[in-house]
Protein backbone atom coordinates (compact mmCIF):
# COMPACT_ATOMS: atom_id res chain seq x y z
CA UNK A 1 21.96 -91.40 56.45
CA UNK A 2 18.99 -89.74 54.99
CA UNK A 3 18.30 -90.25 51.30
CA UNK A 4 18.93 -87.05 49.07
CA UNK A 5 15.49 -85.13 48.44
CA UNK A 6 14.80 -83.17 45.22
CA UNK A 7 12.12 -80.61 44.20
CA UNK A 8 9.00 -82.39 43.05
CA UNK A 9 7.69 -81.12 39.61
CA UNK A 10 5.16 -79.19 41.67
CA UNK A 11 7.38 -77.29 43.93
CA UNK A 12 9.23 -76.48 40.37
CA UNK A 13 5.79 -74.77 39.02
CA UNK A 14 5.33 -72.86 42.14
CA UNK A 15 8.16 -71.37 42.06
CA UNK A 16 8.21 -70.46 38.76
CA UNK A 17 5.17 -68.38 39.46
CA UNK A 18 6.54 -67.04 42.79
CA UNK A 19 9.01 -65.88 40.97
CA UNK A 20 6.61 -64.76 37.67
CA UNK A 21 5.08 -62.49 40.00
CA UNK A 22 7.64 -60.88 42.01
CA UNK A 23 9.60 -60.12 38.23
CA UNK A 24 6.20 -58.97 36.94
CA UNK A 25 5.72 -56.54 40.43
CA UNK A 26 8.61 -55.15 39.39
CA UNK A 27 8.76 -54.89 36.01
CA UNK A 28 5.26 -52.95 35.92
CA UNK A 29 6.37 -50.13 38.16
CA UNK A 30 9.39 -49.66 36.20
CA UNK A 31 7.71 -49.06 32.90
CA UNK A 32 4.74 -46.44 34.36
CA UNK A 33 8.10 -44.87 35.52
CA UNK A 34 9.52 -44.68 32.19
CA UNK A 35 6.23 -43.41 30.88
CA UNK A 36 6.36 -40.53 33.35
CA UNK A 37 9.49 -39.89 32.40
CA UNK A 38 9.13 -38.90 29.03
CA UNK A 39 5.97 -37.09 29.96
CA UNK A 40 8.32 -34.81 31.93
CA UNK A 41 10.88 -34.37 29.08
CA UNK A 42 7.91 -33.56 26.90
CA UNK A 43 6.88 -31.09 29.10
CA UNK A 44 9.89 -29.38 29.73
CA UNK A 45 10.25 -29.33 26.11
CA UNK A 46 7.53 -27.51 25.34
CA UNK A 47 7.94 -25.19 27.76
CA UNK A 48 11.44 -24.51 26.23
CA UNK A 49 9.64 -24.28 23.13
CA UNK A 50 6.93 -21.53 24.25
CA UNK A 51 9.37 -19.47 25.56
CA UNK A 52 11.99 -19.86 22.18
CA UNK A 53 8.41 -18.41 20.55
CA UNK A 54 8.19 -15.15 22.74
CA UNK A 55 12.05 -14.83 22.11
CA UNK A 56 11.40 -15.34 18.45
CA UNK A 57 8.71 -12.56 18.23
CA UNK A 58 10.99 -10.00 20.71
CA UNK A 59 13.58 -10.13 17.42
CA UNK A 60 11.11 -10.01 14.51
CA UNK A 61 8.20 -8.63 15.71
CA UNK A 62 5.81 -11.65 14.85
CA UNK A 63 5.63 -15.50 15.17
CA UNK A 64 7.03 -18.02 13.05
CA UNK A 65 5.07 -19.94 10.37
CA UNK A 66 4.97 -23.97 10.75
CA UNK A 67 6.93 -26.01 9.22
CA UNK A 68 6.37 -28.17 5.99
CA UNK A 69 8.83 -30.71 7.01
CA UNK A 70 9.94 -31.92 10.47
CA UNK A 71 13.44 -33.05 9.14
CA UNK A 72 14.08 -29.59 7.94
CA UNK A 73 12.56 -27.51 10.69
CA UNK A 74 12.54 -24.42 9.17
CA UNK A 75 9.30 -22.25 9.20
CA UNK A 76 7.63 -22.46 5.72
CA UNK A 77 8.20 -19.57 2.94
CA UNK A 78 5.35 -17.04 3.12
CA UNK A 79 3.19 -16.66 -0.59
CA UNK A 80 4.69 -14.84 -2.78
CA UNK A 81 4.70 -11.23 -2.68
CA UNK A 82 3.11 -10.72 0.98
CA UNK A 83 3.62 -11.86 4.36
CA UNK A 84 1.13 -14.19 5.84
CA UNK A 85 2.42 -17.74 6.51
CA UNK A 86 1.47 -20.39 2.81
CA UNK A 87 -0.55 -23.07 3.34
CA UNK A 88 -0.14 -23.08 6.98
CA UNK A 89 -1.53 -20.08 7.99
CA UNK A 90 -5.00 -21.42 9.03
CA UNK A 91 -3.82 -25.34 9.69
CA UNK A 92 -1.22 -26.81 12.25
CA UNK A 93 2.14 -28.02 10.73
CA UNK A 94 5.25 -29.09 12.17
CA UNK A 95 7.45 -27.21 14.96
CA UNK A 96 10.32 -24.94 12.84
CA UNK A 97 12.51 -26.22 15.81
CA UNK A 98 15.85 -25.40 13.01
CA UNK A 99 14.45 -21.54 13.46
CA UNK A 100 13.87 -21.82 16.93
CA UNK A 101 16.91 -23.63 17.69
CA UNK A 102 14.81 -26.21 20.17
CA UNK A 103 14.56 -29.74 20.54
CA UNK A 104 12.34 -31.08 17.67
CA UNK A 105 11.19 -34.33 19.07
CA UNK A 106 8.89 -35.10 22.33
CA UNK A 107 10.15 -37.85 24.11
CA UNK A 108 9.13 -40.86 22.50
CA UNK A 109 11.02 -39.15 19.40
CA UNK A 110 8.19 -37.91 17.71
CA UNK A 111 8.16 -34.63 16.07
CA UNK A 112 6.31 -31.71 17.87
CA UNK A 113 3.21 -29.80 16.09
CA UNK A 114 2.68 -26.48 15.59
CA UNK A 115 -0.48 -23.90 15.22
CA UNK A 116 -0.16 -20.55 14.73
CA UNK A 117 -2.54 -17.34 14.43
CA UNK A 118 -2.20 -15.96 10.83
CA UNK A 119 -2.56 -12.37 12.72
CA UNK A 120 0.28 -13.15 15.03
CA UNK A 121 2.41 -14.54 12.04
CA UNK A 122 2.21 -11.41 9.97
CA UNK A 123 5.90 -10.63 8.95
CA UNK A 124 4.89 -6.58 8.37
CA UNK A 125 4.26 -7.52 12.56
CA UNK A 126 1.45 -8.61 14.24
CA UNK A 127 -1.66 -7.52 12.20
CA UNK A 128 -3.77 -4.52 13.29
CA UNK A 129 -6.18 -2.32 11.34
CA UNK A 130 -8.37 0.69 11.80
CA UNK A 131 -11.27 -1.30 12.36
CA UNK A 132 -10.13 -4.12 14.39
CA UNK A 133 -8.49 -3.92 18.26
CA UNK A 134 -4.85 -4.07 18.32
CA UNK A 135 -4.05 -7.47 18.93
CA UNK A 136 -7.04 -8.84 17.07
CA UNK A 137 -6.85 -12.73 16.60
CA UNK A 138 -7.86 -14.36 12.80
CA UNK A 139 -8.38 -18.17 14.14
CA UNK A 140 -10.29 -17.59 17.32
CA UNK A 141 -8.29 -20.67 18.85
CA UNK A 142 -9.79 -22.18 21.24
CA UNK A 143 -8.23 -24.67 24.12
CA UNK A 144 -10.84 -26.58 26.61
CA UNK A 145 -10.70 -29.49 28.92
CA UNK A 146 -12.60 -33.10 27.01
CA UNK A 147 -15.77 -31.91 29.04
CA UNK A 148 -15.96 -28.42 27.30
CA UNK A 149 -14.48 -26.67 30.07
CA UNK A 150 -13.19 -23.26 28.42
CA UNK A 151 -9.06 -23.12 29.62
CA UNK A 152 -8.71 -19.49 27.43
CA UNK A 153 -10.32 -16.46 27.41
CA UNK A 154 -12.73 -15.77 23.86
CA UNK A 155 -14.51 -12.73 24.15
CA UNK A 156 -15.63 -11.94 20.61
CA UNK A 157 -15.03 -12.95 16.81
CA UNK A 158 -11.69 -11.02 17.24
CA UNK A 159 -10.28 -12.22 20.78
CA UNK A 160 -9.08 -15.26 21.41
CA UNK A 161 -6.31 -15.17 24.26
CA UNK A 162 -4.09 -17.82 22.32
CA UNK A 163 -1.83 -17.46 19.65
CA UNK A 164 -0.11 -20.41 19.36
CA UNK A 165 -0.26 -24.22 20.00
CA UNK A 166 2.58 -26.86 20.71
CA UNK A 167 1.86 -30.05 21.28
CA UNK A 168 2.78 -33.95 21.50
CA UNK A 169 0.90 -36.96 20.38
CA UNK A 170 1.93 -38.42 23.68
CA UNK A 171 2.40 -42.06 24.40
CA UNK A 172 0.38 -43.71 21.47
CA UNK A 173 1.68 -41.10 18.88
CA UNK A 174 -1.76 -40.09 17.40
CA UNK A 175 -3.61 -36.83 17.69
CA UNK A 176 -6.31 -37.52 20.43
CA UNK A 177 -10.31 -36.01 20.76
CA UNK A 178 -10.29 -33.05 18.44
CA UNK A 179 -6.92 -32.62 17.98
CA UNK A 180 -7.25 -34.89 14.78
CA UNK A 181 -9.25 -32.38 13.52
CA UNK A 182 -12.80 -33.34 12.69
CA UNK A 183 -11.96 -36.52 15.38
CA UNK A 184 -12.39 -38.88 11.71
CA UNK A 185 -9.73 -41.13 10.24
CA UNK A 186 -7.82 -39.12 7.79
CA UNK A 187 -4.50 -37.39 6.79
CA UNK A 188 -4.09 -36.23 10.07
CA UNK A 189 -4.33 -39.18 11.82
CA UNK A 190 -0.84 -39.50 12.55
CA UNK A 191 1.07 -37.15 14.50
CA UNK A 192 3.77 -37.20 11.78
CA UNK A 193 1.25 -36.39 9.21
CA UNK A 194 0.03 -32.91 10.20
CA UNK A 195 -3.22 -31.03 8.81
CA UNK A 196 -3.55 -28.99 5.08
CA UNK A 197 -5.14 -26.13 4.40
CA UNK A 198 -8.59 -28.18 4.25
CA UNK A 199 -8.14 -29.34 7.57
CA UNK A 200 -8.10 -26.53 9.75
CA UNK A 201 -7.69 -26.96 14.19
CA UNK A 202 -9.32 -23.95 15.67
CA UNK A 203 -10.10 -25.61 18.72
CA UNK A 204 -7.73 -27.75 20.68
CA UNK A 205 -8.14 -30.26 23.56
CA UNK A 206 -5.62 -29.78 27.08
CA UNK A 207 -6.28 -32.53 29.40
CA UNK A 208 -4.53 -34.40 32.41
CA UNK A 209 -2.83 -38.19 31.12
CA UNK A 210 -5.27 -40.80 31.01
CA UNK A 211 -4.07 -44.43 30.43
CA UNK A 212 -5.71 -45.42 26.78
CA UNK A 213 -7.57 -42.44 26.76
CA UNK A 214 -5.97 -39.12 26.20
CA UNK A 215 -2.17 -38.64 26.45
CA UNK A 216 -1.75 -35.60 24.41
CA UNK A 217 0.55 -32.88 25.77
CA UNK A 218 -0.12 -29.49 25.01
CA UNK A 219 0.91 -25.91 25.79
CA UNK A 220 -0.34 -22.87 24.66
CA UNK A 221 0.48 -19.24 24.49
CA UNK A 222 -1.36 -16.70 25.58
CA UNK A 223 -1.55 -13.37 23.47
CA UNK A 224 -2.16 -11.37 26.62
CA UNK A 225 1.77 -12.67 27.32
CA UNK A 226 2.74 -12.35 24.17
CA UNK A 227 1.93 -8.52 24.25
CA UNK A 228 3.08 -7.56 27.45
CA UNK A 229 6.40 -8.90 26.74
CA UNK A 230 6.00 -7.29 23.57
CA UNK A 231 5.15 -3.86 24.84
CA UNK A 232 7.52 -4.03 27.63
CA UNK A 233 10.84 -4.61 25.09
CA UNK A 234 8.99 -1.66 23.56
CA UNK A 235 8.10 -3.93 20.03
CA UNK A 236 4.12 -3.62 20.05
CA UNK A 237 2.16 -1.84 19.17
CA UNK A 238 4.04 -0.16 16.33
């Protein structure tokens, strides 16, 4: 009869690695998956979200102002006495998702920024004058790729082809590129700290996912959308 035969210490190790390995194999896949997962439900979100804006503006004839808290997500009061958004109307806030009735949160369950063209957010209705175009734009917002590539049409001081800007922080929850701003460590660094007056975002970054890099989700709206959907419901110009 053969004498019984155990695993040697060595055996032991290797297959503890064997086994590190094949666990690790799988356990990497699993968690890009997640990750692209919540990109999608951010992106469906703020597609929700751009269209809940255009719906928004069919009913009151203008866009909503951010904002001040994300709990609350109702847009901010106006200044007293006229109709332009407080201290808002030139900075990104929070989403109003309560006013919207959207989801407020991307999907790492952090709460969605907002930036919005004073013009646009005029409660007398989008703001026109004798001597500027209808649908003249205040911010000149401006949305290119990291490499400068220009992703809107800006034709002069008074036409920018964006009105508004949604976006996520993404994965590592911090504004990337110029979407902090001035791109320095400040208030804004966090994407639950959005910009004040004194930190104004005129011109915004759109760019594919790149691991450790740039993971900011963004979506804009156009104002040549805006006012055709406008025009065709028969709400602007007035």
């Amino acid at each position: 009869m053969k004498p019984g035969y155990g695993f040697t210490l060595v055996e032991i190790l290797i297959t503890f690695i064997v086994v590190g390995f094949v666990i690790g194999g799988l356990l990497i896949p699993f968690s890009i998956q997640m990750d692209y997962e919540k990109i999608r439900i951010t992106q469906k979100r703020l597609d929700n979200i751009k269209e809940a804006l255009i719906f928004f503006a069919l009913n009151h004839g203008h866009l909503p102002c951010p904002a001040l808290d994300s709990n609350d997500g109702r847009e901010a009061p106006r200044i007293p006495g006229g109709h332009v958004c407080n201290i808002y109307d030139s900075s990104d806030g929070y989403l109003p998702w309560r006013t919207l009735s959207v989801e407020k949160e991307d999907g790492w369950g952090r709460p969605f920024r907002y930036r919005v063209d004073g013009w646009f957010s005029n409660s007398d209705g989008i703001y026109t004058t004798s001597s500027n175009p209808i649908g003249a734009t205040k911010s000149q917002l401006k949305i290119t790729t990291q490499t400068g590539e220009n992703l809107n049409l800006l034709n002069s001081k008074y036409h920018s082809n964006v009105v508004a800007v949604i976006f996520s922080c993404g994965k590592n929850g911090l504004p990337d590129n110029k979407n902090d701003a001035d791109g320095q460590i400040n208030s804004d660094a966090l994407c639950t700290n959005p910009g004040t007056e004194n930190e104004k975002i005129n011109h915004y970054i759109q760019e594919n996912y790149i691991e450790n890099e740039f993971d900011d989700i963004l979506v804009w709206l156009p104002r040549n959308q805006l006012a055709t959907r406008l025009a065709m419901a028969g709400k602007w110009p007035r």
